[in-house]
C-alpha atoms as a PDB file:
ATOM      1  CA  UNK A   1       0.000   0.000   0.000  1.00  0.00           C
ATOM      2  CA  UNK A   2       3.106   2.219   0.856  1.00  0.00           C
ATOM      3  CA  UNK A   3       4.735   1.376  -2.244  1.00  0.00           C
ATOM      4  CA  UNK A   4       1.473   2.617  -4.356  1.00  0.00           C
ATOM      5  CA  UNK A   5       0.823   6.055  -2.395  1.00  0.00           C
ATOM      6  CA  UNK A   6       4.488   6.724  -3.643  1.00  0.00           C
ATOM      7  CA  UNK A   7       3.944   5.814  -7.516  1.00  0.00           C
ATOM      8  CA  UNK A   8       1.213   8.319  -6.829  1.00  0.00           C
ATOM      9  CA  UNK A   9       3.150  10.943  -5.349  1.00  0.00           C
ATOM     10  CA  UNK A  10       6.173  10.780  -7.730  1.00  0.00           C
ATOM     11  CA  UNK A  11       4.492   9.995 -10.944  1.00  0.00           C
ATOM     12  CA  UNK A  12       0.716  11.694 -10.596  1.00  0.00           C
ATOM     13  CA  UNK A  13      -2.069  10.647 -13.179  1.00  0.00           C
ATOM     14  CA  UNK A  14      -1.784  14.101 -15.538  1.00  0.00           C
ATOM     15  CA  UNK A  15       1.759  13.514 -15.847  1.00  0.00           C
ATOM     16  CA  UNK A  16       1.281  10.119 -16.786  1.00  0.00           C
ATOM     17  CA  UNK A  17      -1.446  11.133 -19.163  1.00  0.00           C
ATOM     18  CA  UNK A  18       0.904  13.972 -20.930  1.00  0.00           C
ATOM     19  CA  UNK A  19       4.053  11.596 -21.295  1.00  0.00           C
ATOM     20  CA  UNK A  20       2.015   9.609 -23.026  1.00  0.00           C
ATOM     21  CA  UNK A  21       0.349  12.033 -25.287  1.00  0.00           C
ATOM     22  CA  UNK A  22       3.954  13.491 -26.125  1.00  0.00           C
ATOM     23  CA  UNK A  23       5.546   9.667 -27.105  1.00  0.00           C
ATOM     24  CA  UNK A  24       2.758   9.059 -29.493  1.00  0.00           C
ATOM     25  CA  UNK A  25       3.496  12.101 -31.094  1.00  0.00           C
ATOM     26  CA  UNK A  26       7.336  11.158 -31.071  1.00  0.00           C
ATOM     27  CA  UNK A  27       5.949   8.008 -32.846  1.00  0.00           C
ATOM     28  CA  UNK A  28       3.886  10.188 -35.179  1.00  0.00           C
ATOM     29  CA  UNK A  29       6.865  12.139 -35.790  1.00  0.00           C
ATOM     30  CA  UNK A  30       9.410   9.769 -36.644  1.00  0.00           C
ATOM     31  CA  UNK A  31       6.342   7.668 -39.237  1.00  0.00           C
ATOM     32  CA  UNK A  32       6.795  10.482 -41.017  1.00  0.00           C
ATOM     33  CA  UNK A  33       9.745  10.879 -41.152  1.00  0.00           C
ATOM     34  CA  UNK A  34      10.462   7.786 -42.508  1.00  0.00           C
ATOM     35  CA  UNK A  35       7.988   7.997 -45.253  1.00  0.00           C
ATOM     36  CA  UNK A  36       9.540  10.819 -46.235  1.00  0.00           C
ATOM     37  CA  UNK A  37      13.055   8.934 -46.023  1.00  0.00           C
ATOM     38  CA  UNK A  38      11.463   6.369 -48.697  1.00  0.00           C
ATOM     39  CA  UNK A  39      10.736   8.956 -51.514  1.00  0.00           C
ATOM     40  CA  UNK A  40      13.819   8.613 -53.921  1.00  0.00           C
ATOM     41  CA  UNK A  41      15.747  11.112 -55.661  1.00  0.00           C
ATOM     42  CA  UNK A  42      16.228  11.579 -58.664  1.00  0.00           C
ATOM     43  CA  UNK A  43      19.979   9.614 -58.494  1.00  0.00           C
ATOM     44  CA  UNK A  44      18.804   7.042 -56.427  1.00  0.00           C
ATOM     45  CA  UNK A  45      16.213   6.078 -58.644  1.00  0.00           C
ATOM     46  CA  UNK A  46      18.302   6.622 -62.121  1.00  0.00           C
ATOM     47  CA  UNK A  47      21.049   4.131 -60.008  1.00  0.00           C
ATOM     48  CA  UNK A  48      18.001   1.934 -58.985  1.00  0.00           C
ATOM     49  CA  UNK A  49      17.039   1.406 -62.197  1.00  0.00           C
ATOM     50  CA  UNK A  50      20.179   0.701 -64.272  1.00  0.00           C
ATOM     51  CA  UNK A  51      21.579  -1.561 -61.465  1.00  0.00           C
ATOM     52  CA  UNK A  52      18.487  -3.560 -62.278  1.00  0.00           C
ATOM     53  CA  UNK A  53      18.659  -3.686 -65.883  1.00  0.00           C
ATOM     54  CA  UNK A  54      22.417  -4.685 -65.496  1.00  0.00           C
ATOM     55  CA  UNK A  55      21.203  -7.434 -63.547  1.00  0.00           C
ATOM     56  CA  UNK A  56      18.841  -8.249 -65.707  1.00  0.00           C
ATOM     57  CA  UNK A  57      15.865  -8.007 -63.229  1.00  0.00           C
ATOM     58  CA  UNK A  58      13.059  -6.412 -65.391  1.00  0.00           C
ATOM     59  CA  UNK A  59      10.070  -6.229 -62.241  1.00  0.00           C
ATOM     60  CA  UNK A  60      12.829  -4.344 -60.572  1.00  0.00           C
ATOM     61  CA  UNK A  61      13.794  -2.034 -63.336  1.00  0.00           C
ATOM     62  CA  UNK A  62      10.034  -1.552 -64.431  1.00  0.00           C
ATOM     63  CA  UNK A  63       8.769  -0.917 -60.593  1.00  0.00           C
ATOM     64  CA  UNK A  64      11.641   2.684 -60.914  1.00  0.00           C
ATOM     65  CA  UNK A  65       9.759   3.719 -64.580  1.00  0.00           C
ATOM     66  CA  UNK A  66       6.639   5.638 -65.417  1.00  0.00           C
ATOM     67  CA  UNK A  67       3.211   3.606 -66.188  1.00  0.00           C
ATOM     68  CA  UNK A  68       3.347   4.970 -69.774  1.00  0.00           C
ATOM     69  CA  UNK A  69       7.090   2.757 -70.562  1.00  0.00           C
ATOM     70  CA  UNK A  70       6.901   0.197 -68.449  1.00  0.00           C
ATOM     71  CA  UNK A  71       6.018  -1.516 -71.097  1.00  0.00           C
ATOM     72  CA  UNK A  72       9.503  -0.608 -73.128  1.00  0.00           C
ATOM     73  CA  UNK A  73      11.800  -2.049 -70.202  1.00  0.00           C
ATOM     74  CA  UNK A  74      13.047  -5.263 -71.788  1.00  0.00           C
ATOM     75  CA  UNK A  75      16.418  -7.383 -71.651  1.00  0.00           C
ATOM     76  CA  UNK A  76      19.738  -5.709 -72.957  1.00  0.00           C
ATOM     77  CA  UNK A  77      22.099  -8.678 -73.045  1.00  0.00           C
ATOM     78  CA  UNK A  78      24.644  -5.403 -73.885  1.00  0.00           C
ATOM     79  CA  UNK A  79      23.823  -4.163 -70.188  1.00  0.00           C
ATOM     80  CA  UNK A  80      24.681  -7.512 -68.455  1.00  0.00           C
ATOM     81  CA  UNK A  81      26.838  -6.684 -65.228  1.00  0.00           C
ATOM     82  CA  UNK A  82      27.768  -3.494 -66.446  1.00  0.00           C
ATOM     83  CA  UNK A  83      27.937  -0.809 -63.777  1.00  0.00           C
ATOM     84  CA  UNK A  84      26.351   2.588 -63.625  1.00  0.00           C
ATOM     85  CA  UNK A  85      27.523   5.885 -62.149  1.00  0.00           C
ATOM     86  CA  UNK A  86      25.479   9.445 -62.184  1.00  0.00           C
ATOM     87  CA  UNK A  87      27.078  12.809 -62.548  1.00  0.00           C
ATOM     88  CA  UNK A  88      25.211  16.154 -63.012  1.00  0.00           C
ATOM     89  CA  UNK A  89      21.522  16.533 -61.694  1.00  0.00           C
ATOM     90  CA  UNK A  90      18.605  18.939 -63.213  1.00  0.00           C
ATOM     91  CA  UNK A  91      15.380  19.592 -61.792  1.00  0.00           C
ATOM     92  CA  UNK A  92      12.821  21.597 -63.192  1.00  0.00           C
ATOM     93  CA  UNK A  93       9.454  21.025 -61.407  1.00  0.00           C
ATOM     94  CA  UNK A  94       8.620  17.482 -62.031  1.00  0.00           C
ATOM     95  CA  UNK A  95      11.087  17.013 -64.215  1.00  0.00           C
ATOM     96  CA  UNK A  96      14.347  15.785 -63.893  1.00  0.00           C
ATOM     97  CA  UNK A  97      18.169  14.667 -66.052  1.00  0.00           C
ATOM     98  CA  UNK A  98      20.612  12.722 -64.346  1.00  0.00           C
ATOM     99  CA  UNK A  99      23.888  12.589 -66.453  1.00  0.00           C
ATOM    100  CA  UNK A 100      24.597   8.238 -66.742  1.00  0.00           C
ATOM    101  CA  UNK A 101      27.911   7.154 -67.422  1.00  0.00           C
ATOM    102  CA  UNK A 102      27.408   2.734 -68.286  1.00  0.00           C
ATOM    103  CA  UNK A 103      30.490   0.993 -68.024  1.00  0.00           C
ATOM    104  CA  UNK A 104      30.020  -1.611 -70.387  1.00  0.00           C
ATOM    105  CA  UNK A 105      31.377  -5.057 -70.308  1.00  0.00           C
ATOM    106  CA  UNK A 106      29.807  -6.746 -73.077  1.00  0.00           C
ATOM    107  CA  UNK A 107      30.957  -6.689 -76.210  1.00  0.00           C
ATOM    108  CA  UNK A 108      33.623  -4.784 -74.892  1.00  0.00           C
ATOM    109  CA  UNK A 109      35.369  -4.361 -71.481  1.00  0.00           C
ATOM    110  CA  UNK A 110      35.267  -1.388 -69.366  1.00  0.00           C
ATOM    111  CA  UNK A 111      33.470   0.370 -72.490  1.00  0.00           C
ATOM    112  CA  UNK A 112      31.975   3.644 -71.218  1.00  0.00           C
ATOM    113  CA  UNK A 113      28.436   4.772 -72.497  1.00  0.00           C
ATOM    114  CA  UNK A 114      27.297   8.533 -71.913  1.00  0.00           C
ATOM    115  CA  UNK A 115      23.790  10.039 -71.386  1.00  0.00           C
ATOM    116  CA  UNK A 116      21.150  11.674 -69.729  1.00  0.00           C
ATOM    117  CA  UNK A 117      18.368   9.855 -67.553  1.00  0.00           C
ATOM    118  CA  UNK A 118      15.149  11.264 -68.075  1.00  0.00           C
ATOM    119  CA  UNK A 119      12.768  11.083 -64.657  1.00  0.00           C
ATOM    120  CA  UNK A 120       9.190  12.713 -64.172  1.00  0.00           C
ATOM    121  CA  UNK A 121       7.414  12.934 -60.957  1.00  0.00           C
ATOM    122  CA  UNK A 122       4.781  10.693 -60.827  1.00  0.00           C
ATOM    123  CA  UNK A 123       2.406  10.243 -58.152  1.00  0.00           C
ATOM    124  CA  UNK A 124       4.483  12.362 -56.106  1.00  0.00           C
ATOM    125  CA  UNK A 125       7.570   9.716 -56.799  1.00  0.00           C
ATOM    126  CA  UNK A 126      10.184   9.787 -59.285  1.00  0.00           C
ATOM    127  CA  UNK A 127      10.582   7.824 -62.512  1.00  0.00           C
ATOM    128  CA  UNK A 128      12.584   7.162 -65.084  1.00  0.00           C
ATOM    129  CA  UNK A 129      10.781   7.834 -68.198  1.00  0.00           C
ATOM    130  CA  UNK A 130      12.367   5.422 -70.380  1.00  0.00           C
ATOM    131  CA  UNK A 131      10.926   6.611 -73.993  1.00  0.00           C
ATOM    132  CA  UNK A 132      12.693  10.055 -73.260  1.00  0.00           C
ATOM    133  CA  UNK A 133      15.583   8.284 -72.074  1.00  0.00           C
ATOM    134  CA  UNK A 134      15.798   5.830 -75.094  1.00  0.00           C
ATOM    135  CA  UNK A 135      15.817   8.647 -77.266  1.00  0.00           C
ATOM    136  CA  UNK A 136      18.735  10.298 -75.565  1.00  0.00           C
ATOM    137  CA  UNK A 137      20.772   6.911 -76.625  1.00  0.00           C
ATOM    138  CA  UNK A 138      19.788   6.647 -80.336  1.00  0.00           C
ATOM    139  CA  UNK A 139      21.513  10.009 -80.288  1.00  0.00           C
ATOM    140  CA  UNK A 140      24.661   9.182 -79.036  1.00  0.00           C
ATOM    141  CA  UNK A 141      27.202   9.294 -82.177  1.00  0.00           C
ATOM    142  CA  UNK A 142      26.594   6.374 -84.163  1.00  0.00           C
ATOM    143  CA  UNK A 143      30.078   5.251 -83.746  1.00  0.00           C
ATOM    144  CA  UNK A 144      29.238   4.652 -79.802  1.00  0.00           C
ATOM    145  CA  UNK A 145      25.772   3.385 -80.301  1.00  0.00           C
ATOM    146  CA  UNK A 146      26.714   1.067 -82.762  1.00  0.00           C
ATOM    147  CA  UNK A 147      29.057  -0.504 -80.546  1.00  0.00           C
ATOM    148  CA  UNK A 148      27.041  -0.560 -77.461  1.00  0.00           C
ATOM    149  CA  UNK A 149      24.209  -2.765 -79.517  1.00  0.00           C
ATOM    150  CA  UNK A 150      26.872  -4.507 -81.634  1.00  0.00           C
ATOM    151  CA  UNK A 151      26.319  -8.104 -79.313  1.00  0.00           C
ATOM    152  CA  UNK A 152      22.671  -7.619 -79.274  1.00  0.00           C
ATOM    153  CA  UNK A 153      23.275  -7.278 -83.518  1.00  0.00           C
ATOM    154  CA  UNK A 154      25.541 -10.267 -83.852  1.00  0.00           C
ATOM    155  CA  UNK A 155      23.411 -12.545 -81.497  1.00  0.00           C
ATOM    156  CA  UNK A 156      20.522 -12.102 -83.614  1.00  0.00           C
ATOM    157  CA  UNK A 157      22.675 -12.358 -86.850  1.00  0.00           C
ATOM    158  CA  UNK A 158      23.627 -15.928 -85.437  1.00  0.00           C
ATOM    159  CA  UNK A 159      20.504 -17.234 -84.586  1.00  0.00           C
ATOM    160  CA  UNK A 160      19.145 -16.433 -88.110  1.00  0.00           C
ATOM    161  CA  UNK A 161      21.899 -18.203 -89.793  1.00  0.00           C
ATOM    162  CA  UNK A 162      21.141 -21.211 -87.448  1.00  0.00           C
ATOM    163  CA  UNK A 163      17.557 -20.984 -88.861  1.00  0.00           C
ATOM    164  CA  UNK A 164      18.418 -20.272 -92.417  1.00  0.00           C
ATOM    165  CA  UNK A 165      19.405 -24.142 -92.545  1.00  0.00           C
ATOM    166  CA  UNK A 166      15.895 -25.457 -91.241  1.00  0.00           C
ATOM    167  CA  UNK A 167      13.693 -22.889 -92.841  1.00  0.00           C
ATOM    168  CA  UNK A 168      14.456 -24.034 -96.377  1.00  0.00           C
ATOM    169  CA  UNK A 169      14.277 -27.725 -96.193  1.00  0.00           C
ATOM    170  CA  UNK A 170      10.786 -26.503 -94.091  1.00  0.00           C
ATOM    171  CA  UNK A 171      10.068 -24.619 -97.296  1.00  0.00           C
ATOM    172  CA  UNK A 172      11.675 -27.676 -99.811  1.00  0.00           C
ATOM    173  CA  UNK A 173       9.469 -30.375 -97.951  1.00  0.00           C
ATOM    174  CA  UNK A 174       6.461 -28.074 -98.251  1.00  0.00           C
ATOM    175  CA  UNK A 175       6.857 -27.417-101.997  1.00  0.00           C
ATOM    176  CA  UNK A 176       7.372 -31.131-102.730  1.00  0.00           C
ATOM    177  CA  UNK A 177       4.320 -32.105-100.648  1.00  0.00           C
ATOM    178  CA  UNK A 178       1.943 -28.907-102.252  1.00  0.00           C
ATOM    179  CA  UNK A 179       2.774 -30.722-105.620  1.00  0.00           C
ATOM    180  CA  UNK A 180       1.847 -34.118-104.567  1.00  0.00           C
ATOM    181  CA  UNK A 181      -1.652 -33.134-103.255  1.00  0.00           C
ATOM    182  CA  UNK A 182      -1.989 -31.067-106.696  1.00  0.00           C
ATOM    183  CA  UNK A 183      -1.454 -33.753-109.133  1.00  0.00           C
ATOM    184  CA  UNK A 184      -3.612 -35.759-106.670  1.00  0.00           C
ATOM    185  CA  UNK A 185      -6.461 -33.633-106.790  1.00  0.00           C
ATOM    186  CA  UNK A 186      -5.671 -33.558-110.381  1.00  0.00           C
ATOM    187  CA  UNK A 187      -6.266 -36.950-111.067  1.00  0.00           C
ATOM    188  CA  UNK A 188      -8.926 -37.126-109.120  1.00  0.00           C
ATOM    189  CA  UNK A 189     -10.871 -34.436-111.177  1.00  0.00           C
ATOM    190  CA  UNK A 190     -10.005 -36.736-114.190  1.00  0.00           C
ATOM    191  CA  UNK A 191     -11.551 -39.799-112.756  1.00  0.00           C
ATOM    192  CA  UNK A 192     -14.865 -38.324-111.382  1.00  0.00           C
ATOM    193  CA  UNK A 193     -15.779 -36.311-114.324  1.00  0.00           C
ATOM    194  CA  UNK A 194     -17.653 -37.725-117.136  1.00  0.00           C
ATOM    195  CA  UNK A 195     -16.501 -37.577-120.914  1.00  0.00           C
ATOM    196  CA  UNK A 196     -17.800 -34.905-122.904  1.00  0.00           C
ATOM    197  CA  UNK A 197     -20.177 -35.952-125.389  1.00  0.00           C
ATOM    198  CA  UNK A 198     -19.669 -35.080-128.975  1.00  0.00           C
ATOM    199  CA  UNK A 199     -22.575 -32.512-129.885  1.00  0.00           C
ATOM    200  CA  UNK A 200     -24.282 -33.952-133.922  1.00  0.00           C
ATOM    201  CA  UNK A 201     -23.158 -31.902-136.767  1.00  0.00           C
ATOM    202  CA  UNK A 202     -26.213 -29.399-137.877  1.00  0.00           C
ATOM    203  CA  UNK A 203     -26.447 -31.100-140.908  1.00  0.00           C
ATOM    204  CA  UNK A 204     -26.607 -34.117-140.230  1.00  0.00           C
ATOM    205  CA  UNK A 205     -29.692 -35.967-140.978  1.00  0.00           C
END
């Protein structure tokens, strides 16, 4: 009984009350400040999304670019483990550049590729809008693009010439068999139609 009448006297009910009032707003306080912590900038999510491309994880990559391009984000075997380092950053409103230097290991080693990210704010978070940012590559000098998609180029070059092979004897067995079923049908137009008879001469008597 002693030991509650001096709770009482050292730690009274209002003061209770107000302690607790002020660490749920401490609580409040930090919440927020952690969901502010999780909005990206700019760099973190131009670095987000070319570490994921290098990696080759597209539901990564595509989560870090707008609705409207998702839908461009595909596999670049000429991005596989490359890395990715950002230089300069622009922001104009809701729109943003992030200067991307790719070092490029495929076809070539340590093969540096220069341009700008393009990011928009969407839904209050940034991403990369990769239709923008695809058309800062295909103006790279053609020199440097050309060699960045050179092993995407020769892949495809030797999968068709692996095909070649198949699709003409596909197209030489076809042929052959077309002309068998024609003459077939052929003869079978022969056999099931009548003669013609011969018509008597009009003067005939």
């Amino acid at each position: 009984m002693a030991t509650t009448k001096i709770l009482s006297t050292c730690f009274p009910y209002h003061h209770t009350k107000k302690s607790l009032t002020g660490l749920a707003g401490l609580l409040s306080l930090l919440l927020l400040l952690g969901g502010c912590q999780a909005v990206l900038t700019p760099e973190q999510v131009t670095t987000a999304f070319w570490e994921a491309m290098a990696e080759g994880n597209l539901d990564s990559a595509r989560k870090y670019a707008t609705q409207e391009t998702q839908h461009l984000v595909t596999k670049q075997q000429n991005l596989q483990d490359a890395t990715v380092k950002t230089g300069t950053i622009f922001i104009d409103g809701s729109n943003a550049t992030v200067t991307t230097v790719m070092t490029l290991k495929k076809p070539e080693n340590n093969k540096d590729l220069s341009f700008d990210t393009v990011l928009l704010k969407e839904n209050e978070l940034w991403k990369v809008d990769y239709q923008r940012t695809l058309n800062n590559l295909s103006n790279l000098p053609f020199g440097d693009i050309f060699k960045s998609l050179q092993a995407i180029g020769e892949t495809i070059n030797k999968e068709l010439e692996q095909q070649i092979p198949l699709f003409e004897k596909q197209i030489k067995s076809f042929s052959e068999e077309l002309i068998r079923q024609l003459d077939e049908f052929r003869r079978q137009l022969e056999k099931a139609a009548p003669p013609e008879k011969q018509k008597p001469h009009s003067n005939t008597i």
